[in-house]
PDB file of N, CA and C in Angstrom:
ATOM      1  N   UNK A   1     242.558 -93.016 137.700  1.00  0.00           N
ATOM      2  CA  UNK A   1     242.497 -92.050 136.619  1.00  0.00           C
ATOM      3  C   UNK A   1     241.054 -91.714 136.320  1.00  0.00           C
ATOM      4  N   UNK A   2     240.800 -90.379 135.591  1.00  0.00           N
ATOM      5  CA  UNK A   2     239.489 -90.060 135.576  1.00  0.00           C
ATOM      6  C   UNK A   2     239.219 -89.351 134.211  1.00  0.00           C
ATOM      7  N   UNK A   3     238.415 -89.293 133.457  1.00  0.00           N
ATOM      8  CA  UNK A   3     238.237 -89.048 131.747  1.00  0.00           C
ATOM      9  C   UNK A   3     237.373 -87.890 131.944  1.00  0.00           C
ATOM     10  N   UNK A   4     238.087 -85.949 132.252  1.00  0.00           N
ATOM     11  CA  UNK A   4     236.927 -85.272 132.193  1.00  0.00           C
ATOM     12  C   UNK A   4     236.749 -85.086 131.039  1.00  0.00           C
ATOM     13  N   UNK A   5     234.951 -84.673 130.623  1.00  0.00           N
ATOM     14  CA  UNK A   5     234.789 -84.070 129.590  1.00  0.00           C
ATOM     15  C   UNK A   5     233.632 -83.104 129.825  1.00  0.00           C
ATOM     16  N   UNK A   6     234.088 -81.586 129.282  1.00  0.00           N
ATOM     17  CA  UNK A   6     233.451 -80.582 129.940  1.00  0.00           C
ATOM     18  C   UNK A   6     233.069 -79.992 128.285  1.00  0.00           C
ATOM     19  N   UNK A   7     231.280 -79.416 128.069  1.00  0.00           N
ATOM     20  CA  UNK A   7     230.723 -78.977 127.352  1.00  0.00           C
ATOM     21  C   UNK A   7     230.735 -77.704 127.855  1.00  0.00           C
ATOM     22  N   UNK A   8     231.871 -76.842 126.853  1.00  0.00           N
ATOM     23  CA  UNK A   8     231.764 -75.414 127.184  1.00  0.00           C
ATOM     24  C   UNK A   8     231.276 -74.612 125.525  1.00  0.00           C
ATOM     25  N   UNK A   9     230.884 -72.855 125.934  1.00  0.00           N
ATOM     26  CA  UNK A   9     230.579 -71.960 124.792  1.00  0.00           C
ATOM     27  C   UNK A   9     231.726 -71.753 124.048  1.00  0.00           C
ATOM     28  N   UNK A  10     231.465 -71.971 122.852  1.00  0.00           N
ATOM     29  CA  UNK A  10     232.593 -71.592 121.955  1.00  0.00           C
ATOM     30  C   UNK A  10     233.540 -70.600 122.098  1.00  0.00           C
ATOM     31  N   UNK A  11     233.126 -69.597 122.846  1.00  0.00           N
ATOM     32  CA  UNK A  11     233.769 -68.027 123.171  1.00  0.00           C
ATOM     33  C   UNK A  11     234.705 -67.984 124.670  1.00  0.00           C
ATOM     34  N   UNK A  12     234.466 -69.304 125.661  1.00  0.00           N
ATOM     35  CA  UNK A  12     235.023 -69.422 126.613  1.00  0.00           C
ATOM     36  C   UNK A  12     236.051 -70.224 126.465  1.00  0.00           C
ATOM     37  N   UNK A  13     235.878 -70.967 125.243  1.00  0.00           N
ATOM     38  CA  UNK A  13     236.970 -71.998 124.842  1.00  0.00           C
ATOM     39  C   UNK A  13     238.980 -71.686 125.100  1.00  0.00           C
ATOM     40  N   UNK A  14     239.278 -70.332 124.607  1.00  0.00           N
ATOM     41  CA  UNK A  14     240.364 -70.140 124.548  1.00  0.00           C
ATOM     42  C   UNK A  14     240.616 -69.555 125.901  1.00  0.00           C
ATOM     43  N   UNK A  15     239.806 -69.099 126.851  1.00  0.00           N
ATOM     44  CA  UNK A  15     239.654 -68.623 128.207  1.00  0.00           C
ATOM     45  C   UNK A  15     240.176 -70.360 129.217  1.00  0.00           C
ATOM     46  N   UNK A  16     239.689 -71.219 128.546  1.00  0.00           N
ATOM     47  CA  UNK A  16     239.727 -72.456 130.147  1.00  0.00           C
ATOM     48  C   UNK A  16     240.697 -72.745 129.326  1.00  0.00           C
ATOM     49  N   UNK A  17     241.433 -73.130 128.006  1.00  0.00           N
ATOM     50  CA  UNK A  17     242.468 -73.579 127.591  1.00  0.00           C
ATOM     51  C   UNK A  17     243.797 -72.904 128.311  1.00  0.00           C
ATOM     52  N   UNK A  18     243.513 -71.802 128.020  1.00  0.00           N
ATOM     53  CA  UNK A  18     245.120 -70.846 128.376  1.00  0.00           C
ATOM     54  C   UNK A  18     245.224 -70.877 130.311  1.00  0.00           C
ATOM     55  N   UNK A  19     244.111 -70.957 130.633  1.00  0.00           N
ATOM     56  CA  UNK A  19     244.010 -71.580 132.188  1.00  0.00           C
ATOM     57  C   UNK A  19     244.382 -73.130 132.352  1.00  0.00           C
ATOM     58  N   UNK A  20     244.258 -73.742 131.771  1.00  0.00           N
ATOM     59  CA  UNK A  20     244.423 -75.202 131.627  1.00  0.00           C
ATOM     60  C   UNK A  20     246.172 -75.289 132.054  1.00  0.00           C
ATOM     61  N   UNK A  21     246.228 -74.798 130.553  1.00  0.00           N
ATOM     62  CA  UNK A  21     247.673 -74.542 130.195  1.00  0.00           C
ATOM     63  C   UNK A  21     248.617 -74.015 130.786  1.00  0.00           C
ATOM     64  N   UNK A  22     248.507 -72.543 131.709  1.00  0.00           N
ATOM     65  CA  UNK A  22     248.812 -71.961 132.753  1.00  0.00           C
ATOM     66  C   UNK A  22     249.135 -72.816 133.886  1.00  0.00           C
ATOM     67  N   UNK A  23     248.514 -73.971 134.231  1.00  0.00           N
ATOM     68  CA  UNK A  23     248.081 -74.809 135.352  1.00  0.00           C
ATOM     69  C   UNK A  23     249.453 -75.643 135.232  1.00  0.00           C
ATOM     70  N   UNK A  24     249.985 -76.097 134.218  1.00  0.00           N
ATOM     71  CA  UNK A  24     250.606 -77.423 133.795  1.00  0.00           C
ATOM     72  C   UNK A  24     250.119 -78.345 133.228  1.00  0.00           C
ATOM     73  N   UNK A  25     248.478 -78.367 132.861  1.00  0.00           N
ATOM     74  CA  UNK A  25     247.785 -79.087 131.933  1.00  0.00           C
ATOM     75  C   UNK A  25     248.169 -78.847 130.264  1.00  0.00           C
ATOM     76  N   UNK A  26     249.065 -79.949 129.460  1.00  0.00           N
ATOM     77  CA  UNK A  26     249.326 -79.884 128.780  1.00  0.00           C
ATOM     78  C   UNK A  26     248.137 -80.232 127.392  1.00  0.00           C
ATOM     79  N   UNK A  27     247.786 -81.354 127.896  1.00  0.00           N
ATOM     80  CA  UNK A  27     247.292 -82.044 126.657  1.00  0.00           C
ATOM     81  C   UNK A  27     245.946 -82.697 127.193  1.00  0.00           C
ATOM     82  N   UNK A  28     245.066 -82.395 125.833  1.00  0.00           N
ATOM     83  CA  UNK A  28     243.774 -82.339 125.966  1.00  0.00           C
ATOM     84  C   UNK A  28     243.308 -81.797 124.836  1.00  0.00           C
ATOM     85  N   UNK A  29     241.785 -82.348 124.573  1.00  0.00           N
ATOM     86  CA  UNK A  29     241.075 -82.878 123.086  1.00  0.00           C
ATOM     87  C   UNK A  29     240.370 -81.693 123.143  1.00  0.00           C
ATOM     88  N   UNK A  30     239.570 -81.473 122.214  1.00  0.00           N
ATOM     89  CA  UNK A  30     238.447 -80.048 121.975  1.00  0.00           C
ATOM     90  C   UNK A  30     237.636 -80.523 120.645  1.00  0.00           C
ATOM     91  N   UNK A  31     236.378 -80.372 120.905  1.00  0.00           N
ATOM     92  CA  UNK A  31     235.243 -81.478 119.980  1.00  0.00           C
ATOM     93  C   UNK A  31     234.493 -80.040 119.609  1.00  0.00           C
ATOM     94  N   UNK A  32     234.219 -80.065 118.431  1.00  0.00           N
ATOM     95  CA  UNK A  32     233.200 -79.305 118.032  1.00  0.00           C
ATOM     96  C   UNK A  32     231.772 -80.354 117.932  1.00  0.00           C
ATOM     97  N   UNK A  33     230.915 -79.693 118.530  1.00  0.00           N
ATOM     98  CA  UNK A  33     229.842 -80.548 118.400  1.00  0.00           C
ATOM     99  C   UNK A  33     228.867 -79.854 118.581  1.00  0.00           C
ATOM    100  N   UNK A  34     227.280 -80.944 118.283  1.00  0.00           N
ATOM    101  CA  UNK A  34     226.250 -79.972 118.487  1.00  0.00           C
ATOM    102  C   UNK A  34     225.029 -80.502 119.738  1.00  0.00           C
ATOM    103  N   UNK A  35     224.345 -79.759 120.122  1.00  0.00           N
ATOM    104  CA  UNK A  35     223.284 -80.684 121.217  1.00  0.00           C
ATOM    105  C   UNK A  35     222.503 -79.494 121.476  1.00  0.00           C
ATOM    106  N   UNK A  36     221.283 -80.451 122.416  1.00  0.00           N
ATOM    107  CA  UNK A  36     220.598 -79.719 122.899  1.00  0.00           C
ATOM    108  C   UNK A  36     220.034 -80.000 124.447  1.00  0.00           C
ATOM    109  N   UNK A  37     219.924 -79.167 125.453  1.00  0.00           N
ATOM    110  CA  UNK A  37     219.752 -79.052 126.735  1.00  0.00           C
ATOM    111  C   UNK A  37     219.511 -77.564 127.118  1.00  0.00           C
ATOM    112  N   UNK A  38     219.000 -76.949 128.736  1.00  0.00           N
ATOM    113  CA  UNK A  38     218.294 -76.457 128.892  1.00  0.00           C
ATOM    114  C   UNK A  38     219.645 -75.102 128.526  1.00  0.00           C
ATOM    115  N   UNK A  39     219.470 -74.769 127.372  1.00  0.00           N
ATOM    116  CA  UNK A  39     219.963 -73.223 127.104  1.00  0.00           C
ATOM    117  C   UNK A  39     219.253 -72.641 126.285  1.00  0.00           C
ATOM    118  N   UNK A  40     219.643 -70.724 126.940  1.00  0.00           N
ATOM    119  CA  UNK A  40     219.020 -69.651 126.655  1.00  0.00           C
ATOM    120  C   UNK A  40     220.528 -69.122 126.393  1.00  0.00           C
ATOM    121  N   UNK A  41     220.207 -67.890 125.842  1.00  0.00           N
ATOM    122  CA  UNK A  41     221.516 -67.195 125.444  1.00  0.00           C
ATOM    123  C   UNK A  41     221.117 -65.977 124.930  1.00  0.00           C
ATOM    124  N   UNK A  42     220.838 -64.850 125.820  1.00  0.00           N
ATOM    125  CA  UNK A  42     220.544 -63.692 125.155  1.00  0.00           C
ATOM    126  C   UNK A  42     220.682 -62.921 123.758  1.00  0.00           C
ATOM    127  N   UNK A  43     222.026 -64.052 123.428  1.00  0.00           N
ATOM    128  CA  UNK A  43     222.644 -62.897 121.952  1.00  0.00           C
ATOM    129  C   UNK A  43     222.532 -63.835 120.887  1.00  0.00           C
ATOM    130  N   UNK A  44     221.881 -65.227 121.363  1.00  0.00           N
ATOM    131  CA  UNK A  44     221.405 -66.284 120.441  1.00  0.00           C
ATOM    132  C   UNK A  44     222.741 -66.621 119.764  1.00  0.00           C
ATOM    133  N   UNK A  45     224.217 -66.776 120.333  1.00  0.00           N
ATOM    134  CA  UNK A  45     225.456 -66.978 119.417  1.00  0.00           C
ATOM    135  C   UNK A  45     225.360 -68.510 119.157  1.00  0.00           C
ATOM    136  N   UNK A  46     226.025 -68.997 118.176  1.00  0.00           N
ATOM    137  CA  UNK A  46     225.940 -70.084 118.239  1.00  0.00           C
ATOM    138  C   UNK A  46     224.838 -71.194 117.928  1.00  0.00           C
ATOM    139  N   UNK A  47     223.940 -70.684 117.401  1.00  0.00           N
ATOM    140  CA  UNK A  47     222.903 -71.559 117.165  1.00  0.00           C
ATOM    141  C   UNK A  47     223.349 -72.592 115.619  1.00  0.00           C
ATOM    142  N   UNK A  48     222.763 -74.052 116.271  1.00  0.00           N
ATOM    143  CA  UNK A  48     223.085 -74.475 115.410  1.00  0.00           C
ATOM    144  C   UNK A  48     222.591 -74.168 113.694  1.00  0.00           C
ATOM    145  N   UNK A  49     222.758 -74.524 112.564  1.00  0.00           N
ATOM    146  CA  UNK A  49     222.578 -74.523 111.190  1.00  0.00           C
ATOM    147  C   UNK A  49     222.034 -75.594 110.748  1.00  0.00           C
ATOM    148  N   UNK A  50     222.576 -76.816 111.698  1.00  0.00           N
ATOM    149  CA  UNK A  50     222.637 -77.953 110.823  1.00  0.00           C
ATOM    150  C   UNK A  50     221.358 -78.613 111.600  1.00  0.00           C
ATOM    151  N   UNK A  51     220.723 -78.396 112.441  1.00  0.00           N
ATOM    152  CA  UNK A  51     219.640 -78.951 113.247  1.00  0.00           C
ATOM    153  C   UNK A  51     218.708 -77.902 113.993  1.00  0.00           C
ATOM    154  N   UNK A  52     218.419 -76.892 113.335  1.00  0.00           N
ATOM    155  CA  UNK A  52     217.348 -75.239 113.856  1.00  0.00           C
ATOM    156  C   UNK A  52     216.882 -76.363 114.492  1.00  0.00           C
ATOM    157  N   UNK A  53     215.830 -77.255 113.801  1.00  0.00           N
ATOM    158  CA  UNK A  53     214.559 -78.031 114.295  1.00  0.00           C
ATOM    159  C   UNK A  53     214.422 -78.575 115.402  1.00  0.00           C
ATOM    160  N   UNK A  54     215.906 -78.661 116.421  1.00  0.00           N
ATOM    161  CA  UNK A  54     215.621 -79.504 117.573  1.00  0.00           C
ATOM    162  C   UNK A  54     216.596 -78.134 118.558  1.00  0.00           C
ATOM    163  N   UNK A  55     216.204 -76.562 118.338  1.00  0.00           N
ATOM    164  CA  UNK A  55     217.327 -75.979 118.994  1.00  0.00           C
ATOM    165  C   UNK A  55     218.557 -76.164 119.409  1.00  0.00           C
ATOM    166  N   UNK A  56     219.169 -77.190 118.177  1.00  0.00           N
ATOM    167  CA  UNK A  56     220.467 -77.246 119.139  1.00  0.00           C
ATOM    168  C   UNK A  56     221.595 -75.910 119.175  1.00  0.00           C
ATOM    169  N   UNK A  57     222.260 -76.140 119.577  1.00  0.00           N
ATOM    170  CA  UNK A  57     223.005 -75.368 119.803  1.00  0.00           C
ATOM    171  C   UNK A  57     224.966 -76.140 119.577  1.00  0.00           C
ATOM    172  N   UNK A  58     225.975 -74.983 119.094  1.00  0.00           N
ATOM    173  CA  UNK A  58     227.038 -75.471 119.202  1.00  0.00           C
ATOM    174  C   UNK A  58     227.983 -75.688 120.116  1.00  0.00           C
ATOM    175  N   UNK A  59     228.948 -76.337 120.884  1.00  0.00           N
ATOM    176  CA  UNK A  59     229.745 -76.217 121.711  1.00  0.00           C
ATOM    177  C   UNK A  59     230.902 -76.611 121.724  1.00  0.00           C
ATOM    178  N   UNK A  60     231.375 -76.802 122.541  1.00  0.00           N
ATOM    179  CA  UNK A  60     232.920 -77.215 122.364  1.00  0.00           C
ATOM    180  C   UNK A  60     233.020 -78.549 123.137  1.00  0.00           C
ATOM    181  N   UNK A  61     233.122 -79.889 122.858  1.00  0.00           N
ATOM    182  CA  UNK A  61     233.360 -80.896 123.894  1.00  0.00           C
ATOM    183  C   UNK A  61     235.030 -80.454 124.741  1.00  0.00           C
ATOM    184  N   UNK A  62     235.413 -80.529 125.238  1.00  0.00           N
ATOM    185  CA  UNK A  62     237.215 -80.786 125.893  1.00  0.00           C
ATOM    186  C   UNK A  62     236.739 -82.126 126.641  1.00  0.00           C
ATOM    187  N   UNK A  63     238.103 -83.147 126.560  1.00  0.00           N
ATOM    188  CA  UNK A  63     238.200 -84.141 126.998  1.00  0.00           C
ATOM    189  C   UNK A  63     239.792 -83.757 127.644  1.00  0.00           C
ATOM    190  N   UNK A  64     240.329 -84.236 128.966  1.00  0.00           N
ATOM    191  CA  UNK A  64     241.339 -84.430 129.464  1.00  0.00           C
ATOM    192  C   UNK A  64     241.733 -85.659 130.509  1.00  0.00           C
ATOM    193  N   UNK A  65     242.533 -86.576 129.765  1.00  0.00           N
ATOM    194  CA  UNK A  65     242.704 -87.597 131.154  1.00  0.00           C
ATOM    195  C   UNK A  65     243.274 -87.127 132.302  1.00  0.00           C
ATOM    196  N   UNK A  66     243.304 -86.930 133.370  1.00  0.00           N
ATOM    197  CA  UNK A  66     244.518 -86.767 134.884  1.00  0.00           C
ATOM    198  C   UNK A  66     244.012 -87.739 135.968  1.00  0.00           C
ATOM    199  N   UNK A  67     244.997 -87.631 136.781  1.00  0.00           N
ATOM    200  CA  UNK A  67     244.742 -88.584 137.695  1.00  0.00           C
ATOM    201  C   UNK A  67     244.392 -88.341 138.480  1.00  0.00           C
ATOM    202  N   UNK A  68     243.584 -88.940 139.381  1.00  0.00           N
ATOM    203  CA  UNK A  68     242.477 -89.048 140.867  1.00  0.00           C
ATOM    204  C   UNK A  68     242.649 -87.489 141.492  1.00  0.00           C
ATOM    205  N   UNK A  69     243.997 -87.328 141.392  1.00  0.00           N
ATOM    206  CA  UNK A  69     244.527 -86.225 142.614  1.00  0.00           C
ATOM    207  C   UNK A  69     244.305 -84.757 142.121  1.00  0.00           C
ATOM    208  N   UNK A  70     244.354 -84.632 140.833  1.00  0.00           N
ATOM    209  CA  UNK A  70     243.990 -83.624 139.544  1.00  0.00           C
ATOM    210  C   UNK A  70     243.136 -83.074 139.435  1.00  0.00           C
ATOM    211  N   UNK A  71     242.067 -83.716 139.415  1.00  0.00           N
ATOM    212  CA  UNK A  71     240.742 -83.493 139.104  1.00  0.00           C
ATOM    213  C   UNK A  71     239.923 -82.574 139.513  1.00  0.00           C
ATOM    214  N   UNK A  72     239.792 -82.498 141.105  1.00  0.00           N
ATOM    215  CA  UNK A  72     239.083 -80.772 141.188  1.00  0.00           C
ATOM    216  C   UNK A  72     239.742 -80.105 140.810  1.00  0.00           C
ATOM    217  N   UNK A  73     240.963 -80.119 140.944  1.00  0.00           N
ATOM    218  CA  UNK A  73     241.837 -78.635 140.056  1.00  0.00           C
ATOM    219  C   UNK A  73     241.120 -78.417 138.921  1.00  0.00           C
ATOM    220  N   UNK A  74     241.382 -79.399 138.235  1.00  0.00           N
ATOM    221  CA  UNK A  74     240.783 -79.302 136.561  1.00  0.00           C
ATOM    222  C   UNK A  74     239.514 -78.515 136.664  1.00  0.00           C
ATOM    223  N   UNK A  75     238.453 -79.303 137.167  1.00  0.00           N
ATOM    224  CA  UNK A  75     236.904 -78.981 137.168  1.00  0.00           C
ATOM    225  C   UNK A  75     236.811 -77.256 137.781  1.00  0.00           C
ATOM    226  N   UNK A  76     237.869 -77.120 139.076  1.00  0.00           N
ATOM    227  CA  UNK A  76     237.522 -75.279 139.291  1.00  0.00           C
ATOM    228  C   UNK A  76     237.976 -74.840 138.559  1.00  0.00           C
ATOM    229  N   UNK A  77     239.266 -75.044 137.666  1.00  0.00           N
ATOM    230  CA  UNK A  77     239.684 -74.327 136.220  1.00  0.00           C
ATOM    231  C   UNK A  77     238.840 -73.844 135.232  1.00  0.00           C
ATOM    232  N   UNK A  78     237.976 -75.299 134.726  1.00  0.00           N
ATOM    233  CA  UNK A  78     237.241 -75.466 133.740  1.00  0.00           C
ATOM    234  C   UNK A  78     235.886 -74.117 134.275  1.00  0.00           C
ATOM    235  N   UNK A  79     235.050 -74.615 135.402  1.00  0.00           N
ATOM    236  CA  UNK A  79     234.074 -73.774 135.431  1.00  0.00           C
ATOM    237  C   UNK A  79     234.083 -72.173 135.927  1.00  0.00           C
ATOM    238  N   UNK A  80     235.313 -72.052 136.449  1.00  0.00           N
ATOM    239  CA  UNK A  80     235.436 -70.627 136.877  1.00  0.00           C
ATOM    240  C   UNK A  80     235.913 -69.520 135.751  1.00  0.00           C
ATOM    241  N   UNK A  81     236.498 -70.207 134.619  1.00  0.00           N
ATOM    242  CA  UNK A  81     236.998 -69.777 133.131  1.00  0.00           C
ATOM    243  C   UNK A  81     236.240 -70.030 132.183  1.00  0.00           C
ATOM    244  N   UNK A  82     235.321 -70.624 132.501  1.00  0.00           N
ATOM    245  CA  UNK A  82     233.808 -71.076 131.144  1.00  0.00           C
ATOM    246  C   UNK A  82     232.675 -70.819 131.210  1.00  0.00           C
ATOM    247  N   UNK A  83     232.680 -69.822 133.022  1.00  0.00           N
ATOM    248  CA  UNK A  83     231.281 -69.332 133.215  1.00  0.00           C
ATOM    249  C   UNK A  83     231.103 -67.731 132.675  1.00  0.00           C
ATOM    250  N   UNK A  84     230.006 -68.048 132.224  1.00  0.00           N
ATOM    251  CA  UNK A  84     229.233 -66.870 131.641  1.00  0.00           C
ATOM    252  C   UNK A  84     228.303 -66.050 132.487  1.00  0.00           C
ATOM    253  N   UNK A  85     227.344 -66.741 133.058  1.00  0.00           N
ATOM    254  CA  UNK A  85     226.719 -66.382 134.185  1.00  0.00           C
ATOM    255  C   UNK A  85     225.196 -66.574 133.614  1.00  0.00           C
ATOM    256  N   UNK A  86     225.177 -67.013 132.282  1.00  0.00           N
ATOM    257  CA  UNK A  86     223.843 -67.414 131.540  1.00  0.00           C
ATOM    258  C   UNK A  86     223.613 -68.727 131.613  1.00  0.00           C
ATOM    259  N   UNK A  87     222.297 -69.075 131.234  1.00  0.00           N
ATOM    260  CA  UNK A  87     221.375 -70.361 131.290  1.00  0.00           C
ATOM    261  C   UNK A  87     222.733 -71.270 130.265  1.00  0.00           C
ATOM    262  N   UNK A  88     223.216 -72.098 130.045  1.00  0.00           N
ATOM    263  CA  UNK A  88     224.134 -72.895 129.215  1.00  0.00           C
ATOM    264  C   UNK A  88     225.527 -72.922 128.698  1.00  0.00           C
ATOM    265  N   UNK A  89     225.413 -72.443 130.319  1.00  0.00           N
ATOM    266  CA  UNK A  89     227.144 -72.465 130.671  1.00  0.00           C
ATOM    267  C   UNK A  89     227.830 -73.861 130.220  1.00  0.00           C
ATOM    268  N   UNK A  90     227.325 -75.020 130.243  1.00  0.00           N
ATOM    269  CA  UNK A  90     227.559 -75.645 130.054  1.00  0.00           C
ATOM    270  C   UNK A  90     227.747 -76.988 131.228  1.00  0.00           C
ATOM    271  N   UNK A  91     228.594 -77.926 131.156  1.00  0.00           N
ATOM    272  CA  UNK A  91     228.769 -79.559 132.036  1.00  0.00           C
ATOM    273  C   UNK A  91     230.160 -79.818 132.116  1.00  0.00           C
ATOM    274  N   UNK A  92     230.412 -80.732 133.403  1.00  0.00           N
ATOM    275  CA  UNK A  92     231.436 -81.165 133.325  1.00  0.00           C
ATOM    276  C   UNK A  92     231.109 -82.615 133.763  1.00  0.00           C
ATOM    277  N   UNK A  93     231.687 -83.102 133.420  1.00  0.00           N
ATOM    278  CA  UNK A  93     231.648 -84.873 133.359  1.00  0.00           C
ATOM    279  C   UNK A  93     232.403 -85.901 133.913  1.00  0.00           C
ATOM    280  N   UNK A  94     232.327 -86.372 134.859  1.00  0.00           N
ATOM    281  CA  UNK A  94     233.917 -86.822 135.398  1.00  0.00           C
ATOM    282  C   UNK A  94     233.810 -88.398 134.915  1.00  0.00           C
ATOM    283  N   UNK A  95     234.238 -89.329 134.590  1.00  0.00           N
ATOM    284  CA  UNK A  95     234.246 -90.874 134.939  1.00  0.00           C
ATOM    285  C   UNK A  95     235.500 -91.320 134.825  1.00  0.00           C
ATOM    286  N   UNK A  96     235.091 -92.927 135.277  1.00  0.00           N
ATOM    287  CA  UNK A  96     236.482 -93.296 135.752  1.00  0.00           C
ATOM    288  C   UNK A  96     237.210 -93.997 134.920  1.00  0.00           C
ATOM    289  N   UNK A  97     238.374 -94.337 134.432  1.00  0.00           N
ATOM    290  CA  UNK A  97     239.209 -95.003 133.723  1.00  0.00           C
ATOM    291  C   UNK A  97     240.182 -96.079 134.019  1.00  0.00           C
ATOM    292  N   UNK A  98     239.659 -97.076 133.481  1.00  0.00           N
ATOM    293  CA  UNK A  98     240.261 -98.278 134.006  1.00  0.00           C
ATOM    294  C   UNK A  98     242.133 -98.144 133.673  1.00  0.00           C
ATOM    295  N   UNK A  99     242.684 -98.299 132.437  1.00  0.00           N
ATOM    296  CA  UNK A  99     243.400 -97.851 132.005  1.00  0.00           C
ATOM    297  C   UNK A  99     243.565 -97.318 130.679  1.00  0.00           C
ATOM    298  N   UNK A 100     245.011 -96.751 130.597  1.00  0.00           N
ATOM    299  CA  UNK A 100     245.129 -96.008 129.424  1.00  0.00           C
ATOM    300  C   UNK A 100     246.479 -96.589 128.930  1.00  0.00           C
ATOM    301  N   UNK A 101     246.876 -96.607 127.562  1.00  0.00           N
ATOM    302  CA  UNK A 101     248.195 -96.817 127.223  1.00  0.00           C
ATOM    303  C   UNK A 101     248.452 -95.974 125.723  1.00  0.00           C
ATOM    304  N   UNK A 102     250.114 -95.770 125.830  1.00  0.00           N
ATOM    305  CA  UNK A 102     250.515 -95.074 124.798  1.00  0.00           C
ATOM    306  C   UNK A 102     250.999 -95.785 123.674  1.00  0.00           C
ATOM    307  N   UNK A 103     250.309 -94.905 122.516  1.00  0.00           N
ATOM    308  CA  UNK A 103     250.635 -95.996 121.501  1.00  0.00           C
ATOM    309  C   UNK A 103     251.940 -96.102 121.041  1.00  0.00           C
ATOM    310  N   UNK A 104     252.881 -95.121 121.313  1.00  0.00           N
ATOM    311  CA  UNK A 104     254.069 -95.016 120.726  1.00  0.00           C
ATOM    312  C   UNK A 104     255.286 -96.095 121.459  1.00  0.00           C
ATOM    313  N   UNK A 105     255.218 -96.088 122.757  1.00  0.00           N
ATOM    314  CA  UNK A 105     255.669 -96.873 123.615  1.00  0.00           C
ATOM    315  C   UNK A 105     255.294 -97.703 124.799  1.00  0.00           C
ATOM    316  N   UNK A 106     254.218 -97.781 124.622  1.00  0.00           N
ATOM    317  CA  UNK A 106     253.544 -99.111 124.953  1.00  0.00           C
ATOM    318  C   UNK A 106     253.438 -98.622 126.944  1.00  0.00           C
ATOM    319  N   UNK A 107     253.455 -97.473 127.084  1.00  0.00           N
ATOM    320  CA  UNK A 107     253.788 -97.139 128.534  1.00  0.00           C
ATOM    321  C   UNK A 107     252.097 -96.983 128.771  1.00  0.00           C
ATOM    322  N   UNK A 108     252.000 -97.798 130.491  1.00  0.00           N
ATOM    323  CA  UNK A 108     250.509 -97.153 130.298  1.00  0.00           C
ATOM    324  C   UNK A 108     250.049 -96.769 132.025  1.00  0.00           C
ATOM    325  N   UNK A 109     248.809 -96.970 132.098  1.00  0.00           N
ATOM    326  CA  UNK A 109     248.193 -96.316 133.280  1.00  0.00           C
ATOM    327  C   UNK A 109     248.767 -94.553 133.562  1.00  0.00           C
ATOM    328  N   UNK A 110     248.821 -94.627 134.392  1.00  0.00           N
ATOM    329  CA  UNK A 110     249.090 -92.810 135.308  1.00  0.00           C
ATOM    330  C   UNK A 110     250.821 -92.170 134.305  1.00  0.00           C
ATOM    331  N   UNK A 111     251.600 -93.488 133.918  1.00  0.00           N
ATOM    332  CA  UNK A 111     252.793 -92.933 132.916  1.00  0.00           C
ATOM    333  C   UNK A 111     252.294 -92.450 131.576  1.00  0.00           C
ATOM    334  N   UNK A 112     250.943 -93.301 130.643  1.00  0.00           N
ATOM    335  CA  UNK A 112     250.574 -92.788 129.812  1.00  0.00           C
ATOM    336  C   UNK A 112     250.061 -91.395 129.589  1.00  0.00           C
ATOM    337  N   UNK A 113     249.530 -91.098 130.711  1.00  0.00           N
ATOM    338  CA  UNK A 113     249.435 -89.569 130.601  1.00  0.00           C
ATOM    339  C   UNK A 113     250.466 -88.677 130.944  1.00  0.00           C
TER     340      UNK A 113
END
């Protein structure tokens, strides 16, 4: 199993979801958050409020567990539906997951998801 988590623009957000979703990817997290790394953005959207002082900027975390076999799917989903074609398109993140379990019924590894 593998834990992506992909830093996309707020405005591409509902673009890789409904692709996600389209896919058979059901379920999966979405983080509002803030940071900073090498972005430019012509129309300056999104700049943070709460931290001008260190340019950050806002984004969207998505987190999705799938398993081994999943995963480039996911990642060409994610970046071919979240690219902009500007400096801070954003990341995708892959690592690995030992296991997972559900809290409702105690089911876990590759069934928990």
């Amino acid at each position: 199993m593998k834990l992506i988590k992909a830093y996309i623009r707020h405005r591409k957000t509902e673009d890789v979801y409904e692709a996600l979703k389209k896919a058979g990817f059901c379920c999966m997290t979405f983080v509002e958050c803030e940071g900073t790394g090498q972005y430019s953005d012509h129309e300056k959207e999104h700049i943070s409020d709460k931290y001008p002082f260190a340019d950050a900027y806002r984004v969207i975390k998505l987190e999705i567990l799938a398993s081994d076999a999943l995963v480039d799917t996911i990642i060409a989903l994610i970046r071919e539906k979240g690219r902009t074609g500007y400096q801070g398109d954003g990341m995708v993140i892959v690592s690995p997951v030992d296991e997972a379990y559900k809290v409702r019924n105690d089911e876990k590894g590759i069934l928990a998801i």
